[in-house]
Protein backbone atom coordinates (compact mmCIF):
# COMPACT_ATOMS: atom_id res chain seq x y z
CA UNK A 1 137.62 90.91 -73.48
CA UNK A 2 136.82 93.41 -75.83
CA UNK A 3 133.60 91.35 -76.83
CA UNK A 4 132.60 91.36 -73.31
CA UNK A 5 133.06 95.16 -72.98
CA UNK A 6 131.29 96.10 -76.36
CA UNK A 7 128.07 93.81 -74.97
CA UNK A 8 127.48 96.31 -72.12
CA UNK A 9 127.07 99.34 -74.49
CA UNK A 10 123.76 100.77 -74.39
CA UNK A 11 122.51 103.23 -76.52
CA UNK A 12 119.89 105.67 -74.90
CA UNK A 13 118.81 107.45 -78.06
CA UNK A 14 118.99 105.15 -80.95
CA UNK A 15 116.44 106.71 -83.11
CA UNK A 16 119.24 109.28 -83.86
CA UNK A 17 120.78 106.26 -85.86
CA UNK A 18 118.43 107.49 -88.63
CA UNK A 19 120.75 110.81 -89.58
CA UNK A 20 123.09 108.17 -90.82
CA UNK A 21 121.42 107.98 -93.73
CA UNK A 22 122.80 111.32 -94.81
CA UNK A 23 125.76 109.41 -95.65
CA UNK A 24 125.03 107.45 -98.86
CA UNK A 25 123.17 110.43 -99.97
CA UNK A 26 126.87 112.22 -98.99
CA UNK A 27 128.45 109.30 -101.42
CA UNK A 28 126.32 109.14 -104.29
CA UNK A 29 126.48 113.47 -104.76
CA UNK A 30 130.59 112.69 -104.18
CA UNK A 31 130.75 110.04 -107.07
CA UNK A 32 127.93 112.76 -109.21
CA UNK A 33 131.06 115.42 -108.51
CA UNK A 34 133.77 113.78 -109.08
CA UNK A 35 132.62 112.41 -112.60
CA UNK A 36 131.41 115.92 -113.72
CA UNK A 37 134.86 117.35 -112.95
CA UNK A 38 136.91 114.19 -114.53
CA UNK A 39 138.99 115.13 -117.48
CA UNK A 40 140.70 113.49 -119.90
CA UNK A 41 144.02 114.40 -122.41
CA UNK A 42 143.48 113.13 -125.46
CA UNK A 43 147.15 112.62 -127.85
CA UNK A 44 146.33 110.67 -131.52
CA UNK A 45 142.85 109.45 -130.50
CA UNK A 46 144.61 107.45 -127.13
CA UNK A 47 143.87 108.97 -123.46
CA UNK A 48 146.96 110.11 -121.75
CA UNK A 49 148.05 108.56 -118.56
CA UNK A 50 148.53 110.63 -115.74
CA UNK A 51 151.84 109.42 -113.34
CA UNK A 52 150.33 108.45 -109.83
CA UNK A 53 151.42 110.87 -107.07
CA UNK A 54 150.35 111.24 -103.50
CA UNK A 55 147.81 113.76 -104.51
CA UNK A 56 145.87 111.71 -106.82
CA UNK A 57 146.24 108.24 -105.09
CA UNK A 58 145.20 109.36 -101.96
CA UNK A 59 142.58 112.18 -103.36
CA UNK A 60 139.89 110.19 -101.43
CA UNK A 61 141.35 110.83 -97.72
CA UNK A 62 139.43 114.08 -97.00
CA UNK A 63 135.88 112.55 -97.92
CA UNK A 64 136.80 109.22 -96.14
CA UNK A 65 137.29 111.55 -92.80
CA UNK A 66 134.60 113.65 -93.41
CA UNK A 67 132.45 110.37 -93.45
CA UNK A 68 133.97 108.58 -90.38
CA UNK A 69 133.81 112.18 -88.69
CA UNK A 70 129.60 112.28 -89.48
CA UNK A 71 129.58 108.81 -88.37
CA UNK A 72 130.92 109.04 -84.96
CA UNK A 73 128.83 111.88 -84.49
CA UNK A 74 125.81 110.27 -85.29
CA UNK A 75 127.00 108.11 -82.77
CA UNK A 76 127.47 110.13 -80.10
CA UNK A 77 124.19 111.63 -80.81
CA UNK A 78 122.64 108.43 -79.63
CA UNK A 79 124.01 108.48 -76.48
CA UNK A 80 125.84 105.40 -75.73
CA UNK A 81 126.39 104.32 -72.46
CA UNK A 82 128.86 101.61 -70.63
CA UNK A 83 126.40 100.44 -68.30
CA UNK A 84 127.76 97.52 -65.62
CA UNK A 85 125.95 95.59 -63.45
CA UNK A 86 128.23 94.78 -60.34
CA UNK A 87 126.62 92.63 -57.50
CA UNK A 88 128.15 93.03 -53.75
CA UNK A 89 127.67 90.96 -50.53
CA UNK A 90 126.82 91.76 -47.29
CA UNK A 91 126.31 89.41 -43.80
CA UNK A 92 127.40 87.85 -41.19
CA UNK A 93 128.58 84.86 -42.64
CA UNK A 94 130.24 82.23 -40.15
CA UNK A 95 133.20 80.22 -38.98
CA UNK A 96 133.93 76.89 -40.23
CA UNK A 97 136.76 74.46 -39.80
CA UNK A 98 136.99 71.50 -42.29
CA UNK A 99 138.88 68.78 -40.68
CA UNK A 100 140.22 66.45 -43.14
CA UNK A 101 141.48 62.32 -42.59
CA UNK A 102 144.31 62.37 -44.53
CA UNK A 103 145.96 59.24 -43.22
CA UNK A 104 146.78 56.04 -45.55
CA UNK A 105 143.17 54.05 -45.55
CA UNK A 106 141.49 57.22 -47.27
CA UNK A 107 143.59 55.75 -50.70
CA UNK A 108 140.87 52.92 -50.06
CA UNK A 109 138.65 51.96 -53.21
CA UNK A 110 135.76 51.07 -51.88
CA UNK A 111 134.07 54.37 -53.32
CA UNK A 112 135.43 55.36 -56.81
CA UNK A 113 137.62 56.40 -57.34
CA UNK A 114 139.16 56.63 -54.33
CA UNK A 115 137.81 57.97 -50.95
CA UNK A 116 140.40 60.84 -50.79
CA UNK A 117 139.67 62.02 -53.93
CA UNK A 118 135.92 61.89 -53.06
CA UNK A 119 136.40 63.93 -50.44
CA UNK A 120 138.54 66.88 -51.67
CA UNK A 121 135.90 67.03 -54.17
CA UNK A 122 132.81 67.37 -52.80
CA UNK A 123 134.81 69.73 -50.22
CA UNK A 124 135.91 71.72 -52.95
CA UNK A 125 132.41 71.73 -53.93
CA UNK A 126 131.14 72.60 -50.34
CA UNK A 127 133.59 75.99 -49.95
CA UNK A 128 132.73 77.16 -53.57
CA UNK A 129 128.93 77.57 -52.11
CA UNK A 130 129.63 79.53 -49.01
CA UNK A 131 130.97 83.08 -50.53
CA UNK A 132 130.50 85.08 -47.25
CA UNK A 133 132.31 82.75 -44.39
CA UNK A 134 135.55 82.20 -43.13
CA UNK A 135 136.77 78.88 -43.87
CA UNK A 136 139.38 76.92 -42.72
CA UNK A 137 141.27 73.42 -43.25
CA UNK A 138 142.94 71.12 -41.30
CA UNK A 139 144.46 67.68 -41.83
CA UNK A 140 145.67 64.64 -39.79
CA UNK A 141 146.81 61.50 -39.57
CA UNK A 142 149.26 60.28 -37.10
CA UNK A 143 149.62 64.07 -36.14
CA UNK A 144 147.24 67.18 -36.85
CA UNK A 145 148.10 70.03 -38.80
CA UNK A 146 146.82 73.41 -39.72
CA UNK A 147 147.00 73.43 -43.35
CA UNK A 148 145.15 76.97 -44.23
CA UNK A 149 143.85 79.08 -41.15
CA UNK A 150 140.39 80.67 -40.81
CA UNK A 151 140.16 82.96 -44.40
CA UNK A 152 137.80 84.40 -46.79
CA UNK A 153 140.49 83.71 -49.04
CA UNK A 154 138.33 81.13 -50.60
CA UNK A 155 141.09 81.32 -53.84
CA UNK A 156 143.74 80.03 -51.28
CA UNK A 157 141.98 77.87 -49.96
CA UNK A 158 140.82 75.56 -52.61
CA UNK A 159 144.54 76.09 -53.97
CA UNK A 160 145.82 73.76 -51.05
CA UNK A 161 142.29 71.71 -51.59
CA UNK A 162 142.99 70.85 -55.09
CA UNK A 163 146.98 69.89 -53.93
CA UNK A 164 146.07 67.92 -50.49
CA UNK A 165 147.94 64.81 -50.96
CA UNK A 166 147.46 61.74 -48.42
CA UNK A 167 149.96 61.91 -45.50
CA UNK A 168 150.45 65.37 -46.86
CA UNK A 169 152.81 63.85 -49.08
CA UNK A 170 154.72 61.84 -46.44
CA UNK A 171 155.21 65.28 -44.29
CA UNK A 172 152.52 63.71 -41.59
CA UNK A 173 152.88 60.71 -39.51
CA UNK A 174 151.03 57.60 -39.88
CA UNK A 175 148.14 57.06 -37.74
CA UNK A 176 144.36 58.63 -37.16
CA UNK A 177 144.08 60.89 -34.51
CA UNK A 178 140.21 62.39 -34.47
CA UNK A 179 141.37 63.87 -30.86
CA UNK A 180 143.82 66.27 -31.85
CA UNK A 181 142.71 66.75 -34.91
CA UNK A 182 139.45 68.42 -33.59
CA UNK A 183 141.31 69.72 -31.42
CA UNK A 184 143.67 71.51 -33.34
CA UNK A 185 140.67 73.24 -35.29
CA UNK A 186 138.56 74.22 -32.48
CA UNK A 187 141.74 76.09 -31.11
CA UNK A 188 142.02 77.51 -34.49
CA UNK A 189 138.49 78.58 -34.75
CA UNK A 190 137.95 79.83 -31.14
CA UNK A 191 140.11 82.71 -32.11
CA UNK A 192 137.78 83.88 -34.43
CA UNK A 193 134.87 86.72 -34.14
CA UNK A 194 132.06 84.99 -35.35
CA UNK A 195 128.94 84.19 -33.09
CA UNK A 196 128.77 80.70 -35.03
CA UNK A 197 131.59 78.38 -35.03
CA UNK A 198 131.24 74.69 -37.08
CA UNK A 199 133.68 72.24 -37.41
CA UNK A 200 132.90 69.49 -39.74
CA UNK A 201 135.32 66.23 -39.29
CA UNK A 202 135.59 64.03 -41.76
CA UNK A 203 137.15 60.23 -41.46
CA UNK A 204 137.13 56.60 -42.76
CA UNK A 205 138.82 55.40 -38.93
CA UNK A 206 138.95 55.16 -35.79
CA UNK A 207 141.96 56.61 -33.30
CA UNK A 208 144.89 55.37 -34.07
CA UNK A 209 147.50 56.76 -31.87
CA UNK A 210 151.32 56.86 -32.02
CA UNK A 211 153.18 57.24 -28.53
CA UNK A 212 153.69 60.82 -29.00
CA UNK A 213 149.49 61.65 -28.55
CA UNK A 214 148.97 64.70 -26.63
CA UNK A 215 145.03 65.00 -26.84
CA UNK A 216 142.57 62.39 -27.08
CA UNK A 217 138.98 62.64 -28.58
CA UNK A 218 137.30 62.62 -25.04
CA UNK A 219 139.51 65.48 -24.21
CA UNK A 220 139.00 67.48 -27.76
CA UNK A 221 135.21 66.81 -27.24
CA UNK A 222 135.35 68.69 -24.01
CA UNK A 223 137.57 71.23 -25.41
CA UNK A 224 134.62 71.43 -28.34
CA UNK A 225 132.43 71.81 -25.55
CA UNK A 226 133.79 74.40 -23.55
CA UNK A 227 134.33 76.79 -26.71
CA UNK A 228 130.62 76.11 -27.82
CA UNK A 229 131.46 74.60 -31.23
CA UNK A 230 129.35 72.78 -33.08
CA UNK A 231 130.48 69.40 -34.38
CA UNK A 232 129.16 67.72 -37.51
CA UNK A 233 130.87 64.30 -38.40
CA UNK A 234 130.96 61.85 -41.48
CA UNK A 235 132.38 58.66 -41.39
CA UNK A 236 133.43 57.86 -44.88
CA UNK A 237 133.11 54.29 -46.68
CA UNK A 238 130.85 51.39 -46.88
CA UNK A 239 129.39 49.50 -44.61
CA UNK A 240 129.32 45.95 -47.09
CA UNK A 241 131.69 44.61 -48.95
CA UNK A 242 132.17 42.59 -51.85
CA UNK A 243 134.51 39.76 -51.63
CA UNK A 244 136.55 41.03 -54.14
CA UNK A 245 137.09 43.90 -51.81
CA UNK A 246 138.00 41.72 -48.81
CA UNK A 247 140.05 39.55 -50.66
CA UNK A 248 142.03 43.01 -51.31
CA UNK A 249 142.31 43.32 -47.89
CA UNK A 250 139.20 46.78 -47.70
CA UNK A 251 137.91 47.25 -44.40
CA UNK A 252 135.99 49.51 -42.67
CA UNK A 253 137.28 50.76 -39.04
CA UNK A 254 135.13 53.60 -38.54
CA UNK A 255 134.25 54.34 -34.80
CA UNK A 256 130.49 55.39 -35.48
CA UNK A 257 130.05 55.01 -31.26
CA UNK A 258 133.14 58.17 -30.80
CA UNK A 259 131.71 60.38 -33.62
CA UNK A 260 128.26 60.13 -32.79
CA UNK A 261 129.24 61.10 -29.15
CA UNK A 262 131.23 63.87 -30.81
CA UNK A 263 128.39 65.34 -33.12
CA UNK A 264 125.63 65.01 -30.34
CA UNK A 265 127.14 66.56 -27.24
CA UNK A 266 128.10 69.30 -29.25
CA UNK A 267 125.19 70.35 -31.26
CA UNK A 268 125.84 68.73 -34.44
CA UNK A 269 124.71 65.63 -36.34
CA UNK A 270 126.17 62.58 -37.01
CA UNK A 271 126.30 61.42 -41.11
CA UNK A 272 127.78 57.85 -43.02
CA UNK A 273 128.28 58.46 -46.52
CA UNK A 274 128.57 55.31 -48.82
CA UNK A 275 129.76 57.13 -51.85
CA UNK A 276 130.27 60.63 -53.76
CA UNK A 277 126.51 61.12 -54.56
CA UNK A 278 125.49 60.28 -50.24
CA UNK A 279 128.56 62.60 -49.42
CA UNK A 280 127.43 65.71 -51.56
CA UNK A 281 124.18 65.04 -50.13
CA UNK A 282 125.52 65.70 -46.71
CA UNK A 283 127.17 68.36 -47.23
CA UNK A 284 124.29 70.00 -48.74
CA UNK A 285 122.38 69.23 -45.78
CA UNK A 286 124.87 70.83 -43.59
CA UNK A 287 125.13 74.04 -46.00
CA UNK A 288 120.98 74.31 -45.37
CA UNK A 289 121.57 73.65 -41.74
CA UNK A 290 124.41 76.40 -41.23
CA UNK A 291 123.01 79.68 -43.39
CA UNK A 292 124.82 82.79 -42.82
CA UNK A 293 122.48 86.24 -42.88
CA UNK A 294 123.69 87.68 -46.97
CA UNK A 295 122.17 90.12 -48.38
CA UNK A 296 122.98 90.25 -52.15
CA UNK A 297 122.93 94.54 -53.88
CA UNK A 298 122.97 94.99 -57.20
CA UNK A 299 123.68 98.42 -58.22
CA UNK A 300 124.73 99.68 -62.00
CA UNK A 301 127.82 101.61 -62.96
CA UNK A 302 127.53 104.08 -66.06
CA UNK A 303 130.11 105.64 -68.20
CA UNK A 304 129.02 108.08 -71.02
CA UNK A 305 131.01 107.06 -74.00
CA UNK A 306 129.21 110.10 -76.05
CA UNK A 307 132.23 113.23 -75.22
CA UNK A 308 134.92 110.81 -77.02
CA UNK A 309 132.85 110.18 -80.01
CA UNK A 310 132.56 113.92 -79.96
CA UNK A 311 136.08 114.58 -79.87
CA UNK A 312 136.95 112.13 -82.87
CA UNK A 313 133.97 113.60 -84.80
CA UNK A 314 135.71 117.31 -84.77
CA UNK A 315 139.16 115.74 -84.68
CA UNK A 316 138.62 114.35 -87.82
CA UNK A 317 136.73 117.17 -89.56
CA UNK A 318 139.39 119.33 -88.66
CA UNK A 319 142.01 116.91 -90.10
CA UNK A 320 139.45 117.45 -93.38
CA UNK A 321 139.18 120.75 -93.83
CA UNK A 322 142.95 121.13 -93.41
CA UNK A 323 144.08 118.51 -95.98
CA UNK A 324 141.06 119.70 -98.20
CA UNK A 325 142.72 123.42 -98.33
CA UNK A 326 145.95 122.69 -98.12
CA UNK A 327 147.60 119.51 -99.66
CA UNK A 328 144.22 118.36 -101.61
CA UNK A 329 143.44 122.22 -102.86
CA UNK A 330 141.73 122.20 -105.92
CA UNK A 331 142.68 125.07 -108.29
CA UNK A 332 140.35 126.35 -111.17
C-alpha cells in the first residue's frame, strides 16, 4: 500500500535535487571540526578514558537533525506532488436478466467439467464485462426463483454467482420450467427504467413441469412480448455422443423448436453451445450485440506534499538549535 502510494509521487522541480550536495560538503567540514577540537588527557604516557554520558554518546544528534532538516527541504524545494489518475463512467447502460437452468441434468458431463460449472463461469465472465448495466439473476428448475434482483451491485452479484449450487442446494423443486422462469425475469425486469431490456435464458432441457405450473413458455413468450423484451437463448450440451456417454445414461433433451420460437418473436437470437470455448463465444457475441452508450473521463487528482516537508525541515532545525545551545553547549 505504501509502495503503491510512493509510485504516484511526482516531483515538478527535480533539478533542485542538486542543493543536496551541500550535504557531504556539510559532513566532511563536520568530521575537519570535530578532529581539530578533539583532545586527549594524557596520565604516564597512556590516554585517559573519558566515562560515556548522554552528552558525549549522543554528541552527534544536533548535526544528524540539521542534516535530515536540509534534506527535507531540499525536498520540498522540488515540489513533489501526489498526482492520481481516477477514471469515472458515464451512460446509459441497460437492463439484463440472466436466467439460469439450475435443475439436475446441468451436473451432466458431457462438457468438462460439468455443464453447471461451465455456465456460472463464463456468466461470471459475461457480468465482469458490462460495468455500467443493471444485472440481474434468476434460477429454476421445477420452480423459478429470483435469486439477485436488477443491481449494479455487480460485487453481489457474482457473490451468489460464484455460490449457485444445482437445485439451489435442494431449496428448488425438481423439474425445468423455461415458462416461468422467463417469466419470472421479465416481471422482474419490466420494473426497471431502462429503454433496453435483455433477458438471456440459458438451458440443457426442455419443460418439464410438476402439477403445481402456473405459466407456461407460450404464455411467458407473450408476456416477453407484451413488455418488449428481448430474448436471447442457449441451449447447452452436445448434440453427439460417445458411447461411453450413452452407456452413462447422457442425453440431450433440449427443445431447440420452443427456444428458437422464444428468441425470434422477441427480437433475440437463438445460440447451441457444445462446450466452454462455443459458450464464451456467445456470450461475447451477445455483449457486441447489446452495447450500452459509456463514456469513460479520466481526470487527475493532485496533492502538494511540499508544506509538510517544510514543516519537518524547520521542526527539526529548531529541535537543533535548541539542543545545540542548551544540552549540547560547548563551553571554551
Amino acid at each position: 500500500m505504501i509502495y503503491d502510494w510512493l509510485q504516484n509521487i511526482k516531483f515538478i522541480w527535480p533539478e533542485n535535487f542538486i542543493f543536496l550536495a551541500l550535504i557531504p560538503f556539510l559532513i566532511a567540514q563536520y568530521i575537519k571540526n570535530g578532529k581539530r577540537g578533539k583532545g586527549a588527557i594524557l596520565t604516564s604516557g597512556l590516554q585517559a578514558k573519558i566515562p560515556g554520558t548522554f552528552k558525549t554518546r549522543f554528541r552527534h544528534l544536533p548535526f544528524i537533525l540539521r542534516l535530515i532538516g536540509i534534506g527535507c527541504l531540499v525536498t520540498a524545494l522540488a515540489r513533489p506532488q501526489h498526482q492520481q489518475e481516477l477514471t469515472r463512467s458515464e451512460g446509459e447502460g441497460i437492463d439484463i436478466m440472466l436466467v439460469m437452468d439450475v435443475s439436475g441434468s446441468m451436473l451432466t458431463q458431457d462438457i468438462k467439467p460439468r455443464r453447471f460449472t461451465v455456465a456460472k463461469e463464463v456468466a461470471i465472465e459475461f457480468v465482469k464485462s458490462r460495468p455500467t448495466d443493471r444485472i440481474g439473476l434468476v434460477i429454476f428448475s421445477g420452480e423459478a426463483f429470483t435469486k439477485v434482483p436488477l443491481t449494479p451491485d455487480k460485487a453481489t452479484l457474482l457473490d451468489q454467482l460464484m455460490r449457485l449450487k444445482v437445485m439451489d442446494d435442494g431449496y428448488l423443486e425438481p423439474g425445468t420450467l423455461i415458462g416461468e422462469g422467463l417469466a419470472t425475469a421479465v416481471n422482474r425486469i419490466s420494473k426497471g427504467g431502462s429503454k433496453t431490456k435483455v433477458v438471456i435464458l440459458l438451458t440443457d432441457g426442455k419443460e418439464d413441469a410438476p402439477p403445481t405450473r402456473i405459466i407456461d413458455p407460450e404464455m411467458a413468450l407473450e408476456i416477453a412480448k407484451a413488455n418488449k423484451v428481448r430474448v436471447y437463448c442457449i441451449g447447452l450440451g452436445v448434440s453427439e455422443f460417445t458411447e461411453e456417454q450413452m452407456a452413462s445414461g447422457v442425453r440431450n433433451f433440449l427443445d431447440e423448436d420452443l427456444l428458437k420460437k422464444i428468441a425470434g418473436q422477441t427480437g433475440g437470437q437463438y445460440y447451441h453451445a457444445v462446450d466452454k470455448t462455443s459458450l464464451q463465444a456467445i456470450y461475447n457475441q451477445i455483449d457486441k450485440l447489446e452495447k450500452a452508450k459509456v463514456e469513460i473521463i479520466r481526470y487527475k487528482q493532485t496533492e502538494e506534499m511540499f508544506l509538510p516537508l517544510v514543516l519537518a525541515a524547520l521542526a527539526l532545525l529548531l529541535i537543533e538549535v535548541l539542543l545545540r545551545y542548551t544540552w549540547f553547549k560547548r563551553f571554551p
